[in-house]
Protein backbone atom coordinates (compact mmCIF):
# COMPACT_ATOMS: atom_id res chain seq x y z
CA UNK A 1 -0.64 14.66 -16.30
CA UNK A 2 -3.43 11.69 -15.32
CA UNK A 3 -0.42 10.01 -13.77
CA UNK A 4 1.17 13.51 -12.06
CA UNK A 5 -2.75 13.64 -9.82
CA UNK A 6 -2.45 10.01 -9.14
CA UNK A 7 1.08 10.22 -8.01
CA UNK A 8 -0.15 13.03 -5.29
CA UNK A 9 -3.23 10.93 -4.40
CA UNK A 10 -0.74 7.96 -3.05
CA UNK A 11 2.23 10.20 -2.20
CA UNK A 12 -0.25 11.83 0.38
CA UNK A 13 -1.00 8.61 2.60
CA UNK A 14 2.68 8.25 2.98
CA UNK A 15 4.10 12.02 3.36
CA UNK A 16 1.11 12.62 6.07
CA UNK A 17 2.11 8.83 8.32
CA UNK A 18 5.32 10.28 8.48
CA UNK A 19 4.36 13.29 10.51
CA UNK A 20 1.75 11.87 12.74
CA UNK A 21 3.04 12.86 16.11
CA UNK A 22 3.82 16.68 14.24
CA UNK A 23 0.01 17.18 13.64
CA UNK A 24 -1.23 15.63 16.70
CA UNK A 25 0.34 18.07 18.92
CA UNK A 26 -0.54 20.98 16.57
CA UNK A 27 -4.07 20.37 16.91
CA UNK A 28 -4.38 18.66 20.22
CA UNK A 29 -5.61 15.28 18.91
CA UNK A 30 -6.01 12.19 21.48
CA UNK A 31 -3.09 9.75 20.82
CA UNK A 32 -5.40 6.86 20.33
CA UNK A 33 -7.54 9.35 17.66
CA UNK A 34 -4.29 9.77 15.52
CA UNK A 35 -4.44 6.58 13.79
CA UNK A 36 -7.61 8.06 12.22
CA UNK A 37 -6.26 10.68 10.42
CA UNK A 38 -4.13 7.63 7.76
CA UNK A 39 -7.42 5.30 8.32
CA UNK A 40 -10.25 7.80 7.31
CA UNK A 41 -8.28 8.71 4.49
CA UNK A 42 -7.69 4.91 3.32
CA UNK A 43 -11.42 3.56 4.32
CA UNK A 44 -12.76 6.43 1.68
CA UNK A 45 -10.40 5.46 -1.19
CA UNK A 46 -11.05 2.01 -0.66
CA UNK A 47 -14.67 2.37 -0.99
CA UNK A 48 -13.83 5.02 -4.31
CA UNK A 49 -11.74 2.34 -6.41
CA UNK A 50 -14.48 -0.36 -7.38
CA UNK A 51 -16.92 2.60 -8.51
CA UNK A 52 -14.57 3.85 -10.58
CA UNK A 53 -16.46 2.00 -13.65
CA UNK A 54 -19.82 3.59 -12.89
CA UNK A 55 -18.41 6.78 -12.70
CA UNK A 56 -16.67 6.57 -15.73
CA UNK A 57 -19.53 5.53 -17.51
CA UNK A 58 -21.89 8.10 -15.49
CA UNK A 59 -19.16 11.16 -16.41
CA UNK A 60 -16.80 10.11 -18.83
CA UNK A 61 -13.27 9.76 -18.57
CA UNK A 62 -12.38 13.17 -19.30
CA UNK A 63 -14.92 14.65 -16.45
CA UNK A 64 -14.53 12.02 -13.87
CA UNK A 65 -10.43 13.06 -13.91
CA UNK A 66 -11.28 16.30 -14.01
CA UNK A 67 -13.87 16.49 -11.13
CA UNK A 68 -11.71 13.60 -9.03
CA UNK A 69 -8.41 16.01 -9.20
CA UNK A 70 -10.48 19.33 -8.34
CA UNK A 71 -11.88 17.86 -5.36
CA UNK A 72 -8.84 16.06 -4.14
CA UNK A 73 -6.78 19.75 -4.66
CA UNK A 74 -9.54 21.29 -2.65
CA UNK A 75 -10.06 18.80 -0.06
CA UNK A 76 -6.24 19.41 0.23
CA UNK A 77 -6.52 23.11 0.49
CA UNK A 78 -9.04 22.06 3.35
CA UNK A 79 -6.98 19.74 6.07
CA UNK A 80 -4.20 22.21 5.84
CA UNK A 81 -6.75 24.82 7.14
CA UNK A 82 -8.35 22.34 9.32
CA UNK A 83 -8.26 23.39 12.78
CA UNK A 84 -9.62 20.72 14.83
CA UNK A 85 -9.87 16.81 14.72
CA UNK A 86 -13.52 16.96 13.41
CA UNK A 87 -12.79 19.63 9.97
CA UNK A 88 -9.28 17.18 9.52
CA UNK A 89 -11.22 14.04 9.32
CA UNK A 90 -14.30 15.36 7.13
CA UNK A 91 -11.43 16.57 4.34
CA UNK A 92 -9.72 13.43 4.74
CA UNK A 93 -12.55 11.77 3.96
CA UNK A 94 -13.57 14.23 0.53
CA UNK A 95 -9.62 13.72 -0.21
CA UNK A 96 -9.38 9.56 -0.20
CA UNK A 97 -12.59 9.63 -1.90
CA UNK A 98 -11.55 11.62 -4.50
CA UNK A 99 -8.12 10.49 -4.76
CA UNK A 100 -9.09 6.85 -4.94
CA UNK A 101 -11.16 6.90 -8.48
CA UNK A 102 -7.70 8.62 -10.17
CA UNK A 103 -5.63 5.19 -9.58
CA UNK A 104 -7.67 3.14 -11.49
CA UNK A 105 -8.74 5.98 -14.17
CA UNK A 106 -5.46 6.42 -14.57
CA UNK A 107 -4.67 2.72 -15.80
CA UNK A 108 -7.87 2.37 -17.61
CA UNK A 109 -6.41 5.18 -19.65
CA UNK A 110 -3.32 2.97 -20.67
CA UNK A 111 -5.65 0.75 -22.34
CA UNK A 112 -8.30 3.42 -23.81
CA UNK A 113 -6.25 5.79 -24.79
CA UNK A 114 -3.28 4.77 -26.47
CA UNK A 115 -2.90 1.58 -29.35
CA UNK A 116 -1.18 -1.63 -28.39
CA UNK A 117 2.30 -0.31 -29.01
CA UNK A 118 2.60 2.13 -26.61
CA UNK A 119 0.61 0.74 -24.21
CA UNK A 120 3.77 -0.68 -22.48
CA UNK A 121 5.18 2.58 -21.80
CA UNK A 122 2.06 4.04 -20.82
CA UNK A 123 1.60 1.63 -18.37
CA UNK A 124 5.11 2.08 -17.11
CA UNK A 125 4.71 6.06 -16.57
CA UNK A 126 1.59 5.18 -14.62
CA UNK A 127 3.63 2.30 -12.82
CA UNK A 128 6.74 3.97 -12.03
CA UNK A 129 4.67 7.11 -9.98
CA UNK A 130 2.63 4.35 -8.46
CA UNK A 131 5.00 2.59 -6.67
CA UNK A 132 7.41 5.44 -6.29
CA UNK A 133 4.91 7.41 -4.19
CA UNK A 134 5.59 4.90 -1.44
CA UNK A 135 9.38 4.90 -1.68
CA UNK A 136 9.88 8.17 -1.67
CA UNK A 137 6.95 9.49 0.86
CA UNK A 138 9.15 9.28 4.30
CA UNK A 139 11.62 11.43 2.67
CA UNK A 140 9.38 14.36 1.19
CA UNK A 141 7.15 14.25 4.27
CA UNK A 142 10.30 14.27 6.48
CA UNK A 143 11.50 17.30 4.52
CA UNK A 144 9.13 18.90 4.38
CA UNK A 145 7.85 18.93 7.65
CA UNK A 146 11.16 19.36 8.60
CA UNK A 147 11.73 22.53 6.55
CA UNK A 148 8.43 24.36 6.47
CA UNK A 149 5.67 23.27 8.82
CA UNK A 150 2.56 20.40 8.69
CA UNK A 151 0.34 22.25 6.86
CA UNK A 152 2.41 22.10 3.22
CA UNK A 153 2.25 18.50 3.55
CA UNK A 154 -1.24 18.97 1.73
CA UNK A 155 -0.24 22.62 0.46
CA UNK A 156 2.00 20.90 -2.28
CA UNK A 157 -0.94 19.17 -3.92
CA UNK A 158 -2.46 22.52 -4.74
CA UNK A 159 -0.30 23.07 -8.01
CA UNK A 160 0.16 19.91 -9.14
CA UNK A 161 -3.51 19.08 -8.71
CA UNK A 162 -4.21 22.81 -11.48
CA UNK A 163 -2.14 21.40 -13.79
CA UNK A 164 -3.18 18.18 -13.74
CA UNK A 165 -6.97 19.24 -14.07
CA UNK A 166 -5.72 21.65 -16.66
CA UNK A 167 -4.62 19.40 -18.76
CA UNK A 168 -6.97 17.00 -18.50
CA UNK A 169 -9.58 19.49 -19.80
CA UNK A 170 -7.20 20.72 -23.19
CA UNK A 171 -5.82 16.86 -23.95
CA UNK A 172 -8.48 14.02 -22.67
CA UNK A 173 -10.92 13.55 -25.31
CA UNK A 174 -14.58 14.43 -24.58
CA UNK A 175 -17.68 12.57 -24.56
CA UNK A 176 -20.94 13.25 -22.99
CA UNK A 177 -22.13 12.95 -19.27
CA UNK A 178 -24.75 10.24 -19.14
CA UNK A 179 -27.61 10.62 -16.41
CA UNK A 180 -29.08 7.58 -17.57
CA UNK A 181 -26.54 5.85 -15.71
CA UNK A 182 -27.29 7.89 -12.03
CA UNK A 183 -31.18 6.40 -13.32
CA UNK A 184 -30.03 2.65 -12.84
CA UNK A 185 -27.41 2.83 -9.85
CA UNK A 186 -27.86 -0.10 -7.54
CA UNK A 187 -28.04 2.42 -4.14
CA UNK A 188 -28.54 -0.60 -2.26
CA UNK A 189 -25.36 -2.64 -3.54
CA UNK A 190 -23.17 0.55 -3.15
CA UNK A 191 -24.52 0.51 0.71
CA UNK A 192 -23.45 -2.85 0.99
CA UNK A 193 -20.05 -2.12 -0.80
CA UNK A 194 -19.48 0.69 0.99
CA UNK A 195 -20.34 -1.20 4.61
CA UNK A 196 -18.13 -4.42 3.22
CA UNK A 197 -15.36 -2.57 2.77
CA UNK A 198 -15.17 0.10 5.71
CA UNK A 199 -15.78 -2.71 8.40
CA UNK A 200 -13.15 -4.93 6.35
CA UNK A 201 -10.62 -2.23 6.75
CA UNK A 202 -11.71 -0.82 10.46
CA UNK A 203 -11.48 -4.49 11.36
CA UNK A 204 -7.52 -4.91 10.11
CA UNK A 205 -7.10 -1.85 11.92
CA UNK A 206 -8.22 -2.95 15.36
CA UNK A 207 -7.39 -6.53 14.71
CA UNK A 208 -3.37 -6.49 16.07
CA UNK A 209 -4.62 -4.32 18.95
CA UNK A 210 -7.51 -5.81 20.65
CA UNK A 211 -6.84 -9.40 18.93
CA UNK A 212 -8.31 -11.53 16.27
CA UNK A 213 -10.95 -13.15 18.47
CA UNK A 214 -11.84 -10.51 20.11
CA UNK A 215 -15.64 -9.25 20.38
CA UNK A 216 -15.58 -6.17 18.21
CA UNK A 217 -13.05 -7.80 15.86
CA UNK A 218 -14.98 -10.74 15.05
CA UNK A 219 -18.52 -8.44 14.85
CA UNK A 220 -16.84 -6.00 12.10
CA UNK A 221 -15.42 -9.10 10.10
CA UNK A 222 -18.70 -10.54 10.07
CA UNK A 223 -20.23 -7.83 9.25
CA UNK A 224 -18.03 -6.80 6.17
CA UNK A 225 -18.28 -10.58 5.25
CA UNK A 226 -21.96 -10.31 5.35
CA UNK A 227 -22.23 -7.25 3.38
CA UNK A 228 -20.20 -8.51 0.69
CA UNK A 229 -22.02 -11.58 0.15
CA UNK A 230 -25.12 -9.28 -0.64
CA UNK A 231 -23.07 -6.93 -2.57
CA UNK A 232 -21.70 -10.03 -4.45
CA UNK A 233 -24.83 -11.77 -5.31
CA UNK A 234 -26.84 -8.05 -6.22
CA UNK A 235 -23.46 -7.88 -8.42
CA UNK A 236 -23.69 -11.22 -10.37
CA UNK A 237 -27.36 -11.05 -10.86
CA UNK A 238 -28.02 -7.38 -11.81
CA UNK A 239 -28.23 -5.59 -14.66
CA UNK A 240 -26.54 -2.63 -14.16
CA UNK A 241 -24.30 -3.88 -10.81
CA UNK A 242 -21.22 -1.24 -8.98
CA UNK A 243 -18.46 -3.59 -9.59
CA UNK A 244 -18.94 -6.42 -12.65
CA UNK A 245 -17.70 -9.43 -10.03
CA UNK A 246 -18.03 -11.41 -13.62
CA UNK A 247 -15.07 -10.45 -14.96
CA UNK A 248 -13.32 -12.71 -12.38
CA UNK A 249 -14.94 -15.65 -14.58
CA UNK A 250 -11.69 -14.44 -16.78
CA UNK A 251 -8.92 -16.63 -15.82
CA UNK A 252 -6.36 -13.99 -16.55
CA UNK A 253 -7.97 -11.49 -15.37
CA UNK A 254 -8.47 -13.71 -11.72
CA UNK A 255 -5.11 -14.50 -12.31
CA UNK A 256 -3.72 -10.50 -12.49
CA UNK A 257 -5.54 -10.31 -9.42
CA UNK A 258 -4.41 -12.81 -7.23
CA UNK A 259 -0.78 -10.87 -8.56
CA UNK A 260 -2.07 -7.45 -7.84
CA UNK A 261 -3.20 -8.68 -4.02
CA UNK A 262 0.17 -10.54 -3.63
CA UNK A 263 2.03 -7.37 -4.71
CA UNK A 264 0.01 -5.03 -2.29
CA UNK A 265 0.82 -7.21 0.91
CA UNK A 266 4.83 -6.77 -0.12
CA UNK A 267 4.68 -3.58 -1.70
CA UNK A 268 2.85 -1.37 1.08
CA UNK A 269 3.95 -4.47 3.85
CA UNK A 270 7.49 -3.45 2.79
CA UNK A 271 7.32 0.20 2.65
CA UNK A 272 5.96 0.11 6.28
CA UNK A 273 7.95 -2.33 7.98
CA UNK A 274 11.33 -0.68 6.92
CA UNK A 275 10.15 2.40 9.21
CA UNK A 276 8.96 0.58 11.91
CA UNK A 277 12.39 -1.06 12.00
CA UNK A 278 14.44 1.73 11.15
CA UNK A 279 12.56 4.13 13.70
CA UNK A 280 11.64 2.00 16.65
CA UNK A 281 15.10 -0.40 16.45
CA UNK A 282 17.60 2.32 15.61
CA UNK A 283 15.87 5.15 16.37
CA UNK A 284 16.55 7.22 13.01
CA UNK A 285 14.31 10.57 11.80
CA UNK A 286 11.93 10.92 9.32
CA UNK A 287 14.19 12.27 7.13
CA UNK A 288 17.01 9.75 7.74
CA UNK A 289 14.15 7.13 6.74
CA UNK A 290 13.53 8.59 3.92
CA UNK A 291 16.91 8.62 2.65
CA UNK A 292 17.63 5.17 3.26
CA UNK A 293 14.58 3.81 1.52
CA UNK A 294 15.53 5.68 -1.74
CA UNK A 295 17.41 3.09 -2.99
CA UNK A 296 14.63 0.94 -3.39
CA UNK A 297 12.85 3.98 -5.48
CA UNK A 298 16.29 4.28 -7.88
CA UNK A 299 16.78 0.85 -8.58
CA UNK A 300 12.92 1.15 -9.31
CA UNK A 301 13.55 4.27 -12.36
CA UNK A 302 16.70 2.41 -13.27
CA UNK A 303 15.05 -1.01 -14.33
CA UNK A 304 11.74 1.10 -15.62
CA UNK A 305 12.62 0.85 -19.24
CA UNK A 306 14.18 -2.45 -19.26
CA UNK A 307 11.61 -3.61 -17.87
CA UNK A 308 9.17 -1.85 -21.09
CA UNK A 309 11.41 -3.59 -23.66
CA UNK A 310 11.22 -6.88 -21.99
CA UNK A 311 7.39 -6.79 -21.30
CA UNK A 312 7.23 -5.54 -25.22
CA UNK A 313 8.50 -9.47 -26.21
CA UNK A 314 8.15 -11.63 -23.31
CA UNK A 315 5.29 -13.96 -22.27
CA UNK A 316 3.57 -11.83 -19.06
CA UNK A 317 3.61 -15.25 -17.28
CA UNK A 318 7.53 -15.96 -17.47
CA UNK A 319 7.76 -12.18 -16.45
CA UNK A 320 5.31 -12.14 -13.81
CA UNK A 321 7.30 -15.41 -12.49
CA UNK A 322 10.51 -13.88 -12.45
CA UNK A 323 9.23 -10.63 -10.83
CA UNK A 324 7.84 -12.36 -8.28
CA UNK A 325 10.74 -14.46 -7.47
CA UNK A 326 13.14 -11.69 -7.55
CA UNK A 327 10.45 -9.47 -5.09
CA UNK A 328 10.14 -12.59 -2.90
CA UNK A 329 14.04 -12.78 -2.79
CA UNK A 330 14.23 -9.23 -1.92
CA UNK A 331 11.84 -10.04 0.99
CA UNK A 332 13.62 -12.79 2.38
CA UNK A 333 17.05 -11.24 1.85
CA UNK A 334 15.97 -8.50 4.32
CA UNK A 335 14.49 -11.70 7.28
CA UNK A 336 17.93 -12.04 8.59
CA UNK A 337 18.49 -8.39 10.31
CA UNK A 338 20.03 -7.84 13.52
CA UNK A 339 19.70 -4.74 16.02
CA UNK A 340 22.90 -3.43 14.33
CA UNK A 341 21.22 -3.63 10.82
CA UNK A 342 20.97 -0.01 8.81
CA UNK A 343 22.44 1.20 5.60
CA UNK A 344 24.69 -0.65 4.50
CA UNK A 345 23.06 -4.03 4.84
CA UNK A 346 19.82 -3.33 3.63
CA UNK A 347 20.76 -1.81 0.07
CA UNK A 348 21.24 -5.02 -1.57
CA UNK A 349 18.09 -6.47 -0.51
CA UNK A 350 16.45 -2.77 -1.90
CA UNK A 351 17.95 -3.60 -4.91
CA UNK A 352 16.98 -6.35 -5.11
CA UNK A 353 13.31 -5.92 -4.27
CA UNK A 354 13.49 -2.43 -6.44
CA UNK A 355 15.17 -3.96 -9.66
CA UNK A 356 11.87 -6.89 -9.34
CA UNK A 357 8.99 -4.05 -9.03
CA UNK A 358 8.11 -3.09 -12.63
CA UNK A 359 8.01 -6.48 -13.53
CA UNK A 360 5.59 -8.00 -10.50
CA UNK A 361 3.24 -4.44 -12.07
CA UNK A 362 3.46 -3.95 -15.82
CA UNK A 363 2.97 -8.18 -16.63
CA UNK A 364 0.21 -8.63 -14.62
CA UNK A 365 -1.60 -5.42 -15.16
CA UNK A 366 -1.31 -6.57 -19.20
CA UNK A 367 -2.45 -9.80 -18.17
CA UNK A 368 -5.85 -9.08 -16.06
CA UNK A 369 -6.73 -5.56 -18.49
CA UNK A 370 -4.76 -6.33 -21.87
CA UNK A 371 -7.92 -9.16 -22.99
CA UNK A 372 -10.87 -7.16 -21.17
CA UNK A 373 -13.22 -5.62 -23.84
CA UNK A 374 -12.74 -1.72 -24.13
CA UNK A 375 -16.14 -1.11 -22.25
CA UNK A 376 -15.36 -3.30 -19.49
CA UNK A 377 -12.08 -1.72 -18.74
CA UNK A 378 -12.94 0.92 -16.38
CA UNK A 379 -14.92 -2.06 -14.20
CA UNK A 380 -11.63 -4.19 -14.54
CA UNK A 381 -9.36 -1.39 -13.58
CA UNK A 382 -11.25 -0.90 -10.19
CA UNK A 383 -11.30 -4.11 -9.14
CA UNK A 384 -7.81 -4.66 -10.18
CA UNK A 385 -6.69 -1.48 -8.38
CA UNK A 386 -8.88 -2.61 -5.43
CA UNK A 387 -7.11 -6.14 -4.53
CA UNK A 388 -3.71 -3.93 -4.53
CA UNK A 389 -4.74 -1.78 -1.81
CA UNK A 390 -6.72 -4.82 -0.30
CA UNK A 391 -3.53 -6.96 -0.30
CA UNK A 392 -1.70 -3.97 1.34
CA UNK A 393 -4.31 -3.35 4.15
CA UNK A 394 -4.54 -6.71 5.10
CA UNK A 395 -0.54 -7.33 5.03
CA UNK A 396 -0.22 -4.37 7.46
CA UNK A 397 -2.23 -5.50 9.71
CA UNK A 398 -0.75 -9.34 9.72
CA UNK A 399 2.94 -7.37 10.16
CA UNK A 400 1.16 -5.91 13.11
CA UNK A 401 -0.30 -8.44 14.50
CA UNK A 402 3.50 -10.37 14.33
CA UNK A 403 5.42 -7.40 15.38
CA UNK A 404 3.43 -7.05 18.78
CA UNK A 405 2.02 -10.57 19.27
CA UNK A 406 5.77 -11.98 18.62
CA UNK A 407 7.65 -9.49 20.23
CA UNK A 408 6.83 -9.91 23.97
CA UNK A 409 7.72 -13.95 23.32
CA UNK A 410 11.17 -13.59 21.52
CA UNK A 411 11.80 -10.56 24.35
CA UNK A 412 11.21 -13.57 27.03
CA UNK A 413 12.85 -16.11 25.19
CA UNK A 414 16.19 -13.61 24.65
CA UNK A 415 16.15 -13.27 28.67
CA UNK A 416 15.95 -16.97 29.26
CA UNK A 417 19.35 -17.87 26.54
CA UNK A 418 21.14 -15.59 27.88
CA UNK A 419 20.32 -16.12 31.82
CA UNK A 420 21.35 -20.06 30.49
CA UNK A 421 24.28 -18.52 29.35
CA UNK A 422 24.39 -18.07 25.48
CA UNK A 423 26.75 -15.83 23.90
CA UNK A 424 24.85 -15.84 20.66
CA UNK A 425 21.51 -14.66 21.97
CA UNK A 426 23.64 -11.74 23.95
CA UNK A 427 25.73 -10.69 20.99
CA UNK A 428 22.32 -10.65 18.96
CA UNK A 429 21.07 -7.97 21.69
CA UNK A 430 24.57 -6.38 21.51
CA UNK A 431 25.63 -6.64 25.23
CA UNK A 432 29.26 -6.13 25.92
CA UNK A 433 30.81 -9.46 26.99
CA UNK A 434 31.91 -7.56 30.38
CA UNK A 435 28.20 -7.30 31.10
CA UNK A 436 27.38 -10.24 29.99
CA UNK A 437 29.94 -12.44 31.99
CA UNK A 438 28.58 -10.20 35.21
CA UNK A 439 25.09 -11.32 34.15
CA UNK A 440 26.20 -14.59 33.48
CA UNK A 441 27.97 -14.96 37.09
CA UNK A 442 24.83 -13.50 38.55
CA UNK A 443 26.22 -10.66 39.82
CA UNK A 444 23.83 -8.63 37.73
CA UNK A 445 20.09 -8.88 37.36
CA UNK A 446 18.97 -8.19 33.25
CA UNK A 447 15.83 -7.43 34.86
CA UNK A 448 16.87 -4.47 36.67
CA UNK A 449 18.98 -3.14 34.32
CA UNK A 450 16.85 -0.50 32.04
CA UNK A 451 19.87 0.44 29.55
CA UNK A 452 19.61 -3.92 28.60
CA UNK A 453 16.02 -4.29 28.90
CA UNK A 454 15.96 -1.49 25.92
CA UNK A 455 18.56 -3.69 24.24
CA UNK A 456 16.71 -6.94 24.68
CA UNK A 457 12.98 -4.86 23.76
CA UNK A 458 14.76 -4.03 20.46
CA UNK A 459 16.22 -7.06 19.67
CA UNK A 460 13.09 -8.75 20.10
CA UNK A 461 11.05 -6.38 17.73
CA UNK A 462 14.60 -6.82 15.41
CA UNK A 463 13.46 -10.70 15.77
CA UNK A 464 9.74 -9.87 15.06
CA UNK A 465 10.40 -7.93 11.89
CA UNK A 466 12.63 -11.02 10.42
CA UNK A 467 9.97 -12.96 10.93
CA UNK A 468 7.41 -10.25 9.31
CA UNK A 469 9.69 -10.29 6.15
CA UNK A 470 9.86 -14.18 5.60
CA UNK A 471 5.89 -14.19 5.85
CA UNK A 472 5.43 -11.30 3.28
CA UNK A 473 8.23 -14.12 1.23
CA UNK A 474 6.19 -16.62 1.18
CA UNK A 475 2.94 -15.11 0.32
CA UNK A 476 4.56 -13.25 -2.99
CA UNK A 477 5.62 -16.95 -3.54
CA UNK A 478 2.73 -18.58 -2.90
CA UNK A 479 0.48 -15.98 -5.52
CA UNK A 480 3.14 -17.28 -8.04
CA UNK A 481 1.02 -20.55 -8.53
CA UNK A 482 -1.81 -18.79 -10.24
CA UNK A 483 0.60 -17.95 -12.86
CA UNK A 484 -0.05 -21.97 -13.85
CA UNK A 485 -4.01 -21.26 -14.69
CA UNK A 486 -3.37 -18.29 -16.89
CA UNK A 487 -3.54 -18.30 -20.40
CA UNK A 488 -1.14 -17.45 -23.27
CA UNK A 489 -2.22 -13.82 -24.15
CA UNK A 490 -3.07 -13.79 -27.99
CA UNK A 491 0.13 -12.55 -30.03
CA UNK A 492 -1.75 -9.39 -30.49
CA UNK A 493 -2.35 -8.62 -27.42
């Protein structure tokens, strides 16, 4: 049931992208506003995730759930009923908040809850909705935009958020609020956390759009570099600090990490690149999307237990090397796709990538949390959790910043091959020979032909993407090379 509230925490961010334009016209929102309905929403889970420890300790496990899923269901309850840009972005912000301290609750209960045993099917029921969320979001919010209206994209929370708080109040074991804890929080270093991390992720945001080196880009970098250099030294030196930055003096645990980050920029790089490809290059629906990115989410369920019984007797460090290898594959499989690219040729590579999943999660989450003393968990958990959706912010916005920094160049450099005459650069763009041997002749200007230019735009973001895929490659391959500092976990563990 822990898992069922964090699996509508992250299924939200990617039911609600998919109907963007749908809620901007409903409630008149600018078009260069909309963004902020997906980045208000991410900025306040962001911030949530690290504190996750001092809540826990502050509340307990059993009342931070409990609270967490309440407020998320009614912060849902809220944007549906939200009638303006203003009331959507204040629930937004209650509902990432919220949402973000049940991820890493959730996988600190794998290791609090349950003995060694059946930890490794714990952590794949936690897993499995973690990374399925993604896959299968397009689809549902398609649907279900589709079917009923905008406003049940957060309706559908309501009942699975009840049972999930429901449950957590009969089943989760209890154990006494502690106000002591509210006594000793560092205000100052959760300002600084908070400021670290919202101009880290408003700076991604802007970066692809106004550029790198651009004034306000550079000031909000700074600025969330800045802040978490105080956070960081009020965290190492403190008694009682937000986030325990000393657990990355474990090498494992730095190790699951540097995994966790690698697996965010592929995971969530992936699961938006496919329908920025699949939309903007061959124009497909929502719903069509949704259907074609499934496969990724089967193969995911199919390999699940497998990949249990494997993790059960295998060093984490051969598994985590394979699952990384097979991910990166997966990656690099799909860095070869032409305008004509859909179904058919990107299943394999979705197999590929799904079949690698559970083992680039369950191995590294044993790992960085499997060794971490039972107290230190919920601290571990949040920082563990945060590098994920770290790596996955940051990967966006480098797919961004290739997609429209590239795409203009590879456009020009189409134009130029095939005004020299190359048949490969115009079957790339998929220009009849006809029209090509007119263009060729120069009886026809490319220039002044809109029907091409829409050809050659496409092929050039088709040339973009490619090259988005073979970078999110070789960063899952280059995190494999922390795998040589980690430790062999104790047979025990």
């Amino acid at each position: 049931m822990m898992a069922l509230g964090m699996f509508m925490a992250i299924l939200d961010i990617q039911v609600v992208a998919t109907s963007l334009p749908t809620i901007q016209s409903a409630l008149g929102i600018a078009p260069e506003l909309m963004s902020w309905i997906q980045t208000a929403y991410l900025i306040a889970e962001i911030i949530a995730i690290p504190l996750t420890g001092v809540l826990t300790r502050l509340f307990g496990m059993r009342w931070l759930f409990i609270v967490s899923i309440t407020v998320f269901t009614i912060a849902s309850a809220g944007c549906a009923a939200s009638t303006g840009f203003g009331s959507l972005i204040f629930w937004r912000v209650v509902q990432g908040f919220s949402g973000g301290s049940l991820i890493p609750a959730v996988f600190s209960a794998v290791f609090l809850l349950f003995p060694v045993r059946q930890q490794g099917l714990a952590t794949t029921i936690a897993g499995v909705l973690a990374v399925l969320a993604p896959t299968i979001g397009p689809v549902v919010g398609g649907w279900v935009t589709e079917s009923w209206s905008w406003h049940m994209l957060f309706l559908i929370n309501i009942l699975p958020g009840i049972v999930a708080a429901l449950a957590a109040g009969l089943f989760l074991p209890r154990s006494p609020v502690n106000p002591a804890e509210l006594r000793r929080l560092d205000f100052a270093g959760l300002l600084l956390l908070a400021l670290a991390l919202a101009a880290l992720e408003i700076g991604l945001k802007e970066a692809p759009g106004r550029g790198w080196l651009s004034g306000v880009v550079v000031a909000l970098l700074v600025l969330s570099a800045a802040s978490a250099a105080g956070f960081a030294a009020r965290s190492l030196t403190g008694a009682h600090p937000i986030a325990d930055l000393r657990l990355f003096r474990e090498r494992n645990f730095l190790v699951g990490c540097i995994m966790s980050f690698a697996l965010g920029v592929g995971l969530f790089g992936s699961v938006y690149l496919m329908p920025v490809f699949l939309a903007f290059v061959r124009g497909h629906g929502a719903l069509e999307i949704g259907r074609i990115m499934l496969v990724t989410g089967a193969t995911q369920l199919v390999m699940a237990p497998i990949a249990v019984q494997l993790d059960k007797r295998l060093d984490p460090r051969l598994l985590s090397a394979l699952g990384f290898l097979a991910f990166a594959s997966g990656l690099a499989l799909s860095g070869f796709q032409t305008p004509a690219t859909d179904y058919d040729e990107m299943f394999w590579p979705q197999v590929v990538r799904g079949a690698a999943i559970m083992f680039c999660l369950l191995p590294p989450t044993r790992l960085a949390l499997g060794l971490i003393d039972d107290a230190r968990v919920p601290d571990a958990s949040g920082l563990f959790n945060l590098m994920r959706n770290l790596g996955g912010a940051i990967g966006i916005a480098l797919i961004d910043t290739v997609l429209y920094g590239r795409a203009p160049l590879l456009g020009d450099r189409l134009v130029e091959q095939m005004k020299g005459g190359s048949d490969a650069a115009a079957g790339y763009v998929g220009i009849p020979l006809d029209d090509f041997a007119a263009l060729a002749q120069g009886s026809m200007d490319i220039d002044a032909l809109g029907e091409l230019q829409d050809k050659v735009e496409k092929a050039a973001l088709a040339m973009a993407a490619n090259e988005a895929w073979l970078m999110l490659a070789g960063i899952t391959l280059a995190a494999m090379l922390a795998l040589l500092a980690a430790r062999r976990p104790a047979a025990s563990a």
